[in-house]
C-alpha atoms as a PDB file:
ATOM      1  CA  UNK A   1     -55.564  41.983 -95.715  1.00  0.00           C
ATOM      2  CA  UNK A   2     -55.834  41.160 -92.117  1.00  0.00           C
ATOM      3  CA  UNK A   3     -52.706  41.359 -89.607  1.00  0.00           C
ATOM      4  CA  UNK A   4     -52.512  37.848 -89.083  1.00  0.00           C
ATOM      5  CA  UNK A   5     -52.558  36.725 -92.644  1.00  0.00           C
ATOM      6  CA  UNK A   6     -49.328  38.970 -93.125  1.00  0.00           C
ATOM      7  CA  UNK A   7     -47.837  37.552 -90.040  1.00  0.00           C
ATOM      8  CA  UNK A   8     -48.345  34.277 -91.148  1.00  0.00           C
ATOM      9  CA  UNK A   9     -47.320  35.098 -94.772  1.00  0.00           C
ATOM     10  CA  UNK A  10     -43.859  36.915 -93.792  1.00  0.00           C
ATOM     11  CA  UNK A  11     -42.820  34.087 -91.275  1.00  0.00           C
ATOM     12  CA  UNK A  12     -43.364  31.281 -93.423  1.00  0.00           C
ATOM     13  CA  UNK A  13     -41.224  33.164 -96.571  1.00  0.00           C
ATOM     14  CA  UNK A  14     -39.022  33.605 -94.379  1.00  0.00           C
ATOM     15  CA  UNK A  15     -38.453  30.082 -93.337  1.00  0.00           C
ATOM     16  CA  UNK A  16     -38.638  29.005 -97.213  1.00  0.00           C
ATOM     17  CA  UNK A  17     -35.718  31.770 -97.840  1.00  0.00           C
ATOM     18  CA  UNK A  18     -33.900  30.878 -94.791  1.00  0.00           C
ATOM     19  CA  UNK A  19     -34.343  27.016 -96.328  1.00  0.00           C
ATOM     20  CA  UNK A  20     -33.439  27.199 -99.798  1.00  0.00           C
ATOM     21  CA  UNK A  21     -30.350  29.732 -99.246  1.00  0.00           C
ATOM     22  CA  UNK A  22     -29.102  26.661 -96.685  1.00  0.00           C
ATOM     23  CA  UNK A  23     -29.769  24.199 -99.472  1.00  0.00           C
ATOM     24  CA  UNK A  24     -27.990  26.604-102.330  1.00  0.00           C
ATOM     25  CA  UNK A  25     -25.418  28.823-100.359  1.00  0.00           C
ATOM     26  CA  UNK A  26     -24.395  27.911 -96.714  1.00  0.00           C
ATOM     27  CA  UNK A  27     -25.538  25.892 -93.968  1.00  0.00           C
ATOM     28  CA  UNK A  28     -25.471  29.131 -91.742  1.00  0.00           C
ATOM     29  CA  UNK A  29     -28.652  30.114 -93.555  1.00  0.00           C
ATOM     30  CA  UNK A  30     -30.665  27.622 -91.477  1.00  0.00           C
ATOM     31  CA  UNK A  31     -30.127  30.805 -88.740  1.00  0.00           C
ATOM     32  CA  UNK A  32     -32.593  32.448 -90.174  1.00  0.00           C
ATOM     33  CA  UNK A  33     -35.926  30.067 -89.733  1.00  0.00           C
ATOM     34  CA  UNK A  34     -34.676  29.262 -86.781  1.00  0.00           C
ATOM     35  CA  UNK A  35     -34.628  32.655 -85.326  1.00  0.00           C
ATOM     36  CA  UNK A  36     -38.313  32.908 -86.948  1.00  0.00           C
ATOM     37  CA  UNK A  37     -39.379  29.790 -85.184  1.00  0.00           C
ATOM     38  CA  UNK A  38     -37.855  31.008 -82.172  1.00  0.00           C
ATOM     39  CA  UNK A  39     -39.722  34.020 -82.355  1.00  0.00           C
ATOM     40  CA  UNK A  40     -42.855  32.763 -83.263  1.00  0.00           C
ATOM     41  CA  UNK A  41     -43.292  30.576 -80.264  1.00  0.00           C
ATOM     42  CA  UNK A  42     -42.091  33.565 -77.849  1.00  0.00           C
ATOM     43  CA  UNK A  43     -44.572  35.712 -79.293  1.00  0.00           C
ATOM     44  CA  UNK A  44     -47.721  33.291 -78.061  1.00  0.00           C
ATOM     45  CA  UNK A  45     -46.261  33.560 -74.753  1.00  0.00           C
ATOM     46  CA  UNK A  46     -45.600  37.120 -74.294  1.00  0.00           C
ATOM     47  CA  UNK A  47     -47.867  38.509 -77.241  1.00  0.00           C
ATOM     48  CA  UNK A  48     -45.259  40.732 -78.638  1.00  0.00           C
ATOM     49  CA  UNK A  49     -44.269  40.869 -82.320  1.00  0.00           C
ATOM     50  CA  UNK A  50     -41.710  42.891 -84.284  1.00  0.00           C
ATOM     51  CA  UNK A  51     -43.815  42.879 -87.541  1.00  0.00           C
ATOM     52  CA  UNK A  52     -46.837  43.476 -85.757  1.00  0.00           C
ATOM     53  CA  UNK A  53     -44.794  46.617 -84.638  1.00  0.00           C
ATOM     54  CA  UNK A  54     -44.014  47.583 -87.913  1.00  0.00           C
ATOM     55  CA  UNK A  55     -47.503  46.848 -89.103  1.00  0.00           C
ATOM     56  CA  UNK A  56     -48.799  49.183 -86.616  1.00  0.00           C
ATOM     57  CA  UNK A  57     -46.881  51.963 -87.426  1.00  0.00           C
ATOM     58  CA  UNK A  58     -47.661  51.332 -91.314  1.00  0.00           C
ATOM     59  CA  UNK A  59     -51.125  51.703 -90.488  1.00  0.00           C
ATOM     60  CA  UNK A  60     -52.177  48.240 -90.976  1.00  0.00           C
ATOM     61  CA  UNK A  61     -55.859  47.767 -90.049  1.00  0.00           C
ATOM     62  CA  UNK A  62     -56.286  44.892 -87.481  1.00  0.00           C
END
């Protein structure tokens, strides 16, 4: 599976966790896709990724 895919895969389960822990546990929850939205749009900007990081050093073809 290609890089992107798995980017795209990771951030949006993390914004349905981050979601449906705010809906079920606390309100704090809604951190979490918030940081991952955050992070997304800094990313197109500066091109750097934390997953893509740890992608790279799992060997992760491109």
């Amino acid at each position: 599976m290609k890089r992107e895919y798995i980017v795209r895969i990771v951030a949006g389960t993390m914004v349905l966790a981050g979601i449906s822990l705010a809906y079920f546990v606390s309100a704090g929850w809604l951190l979490l896709p918030a940081f991952v939205g955050l992070n997304l749009i800094q990313s197109s900007f500066t091109k750097f990724c934390p997953l893509e990081i740890l992608l790279d050093k799992l060997n992760v073809k491109r």
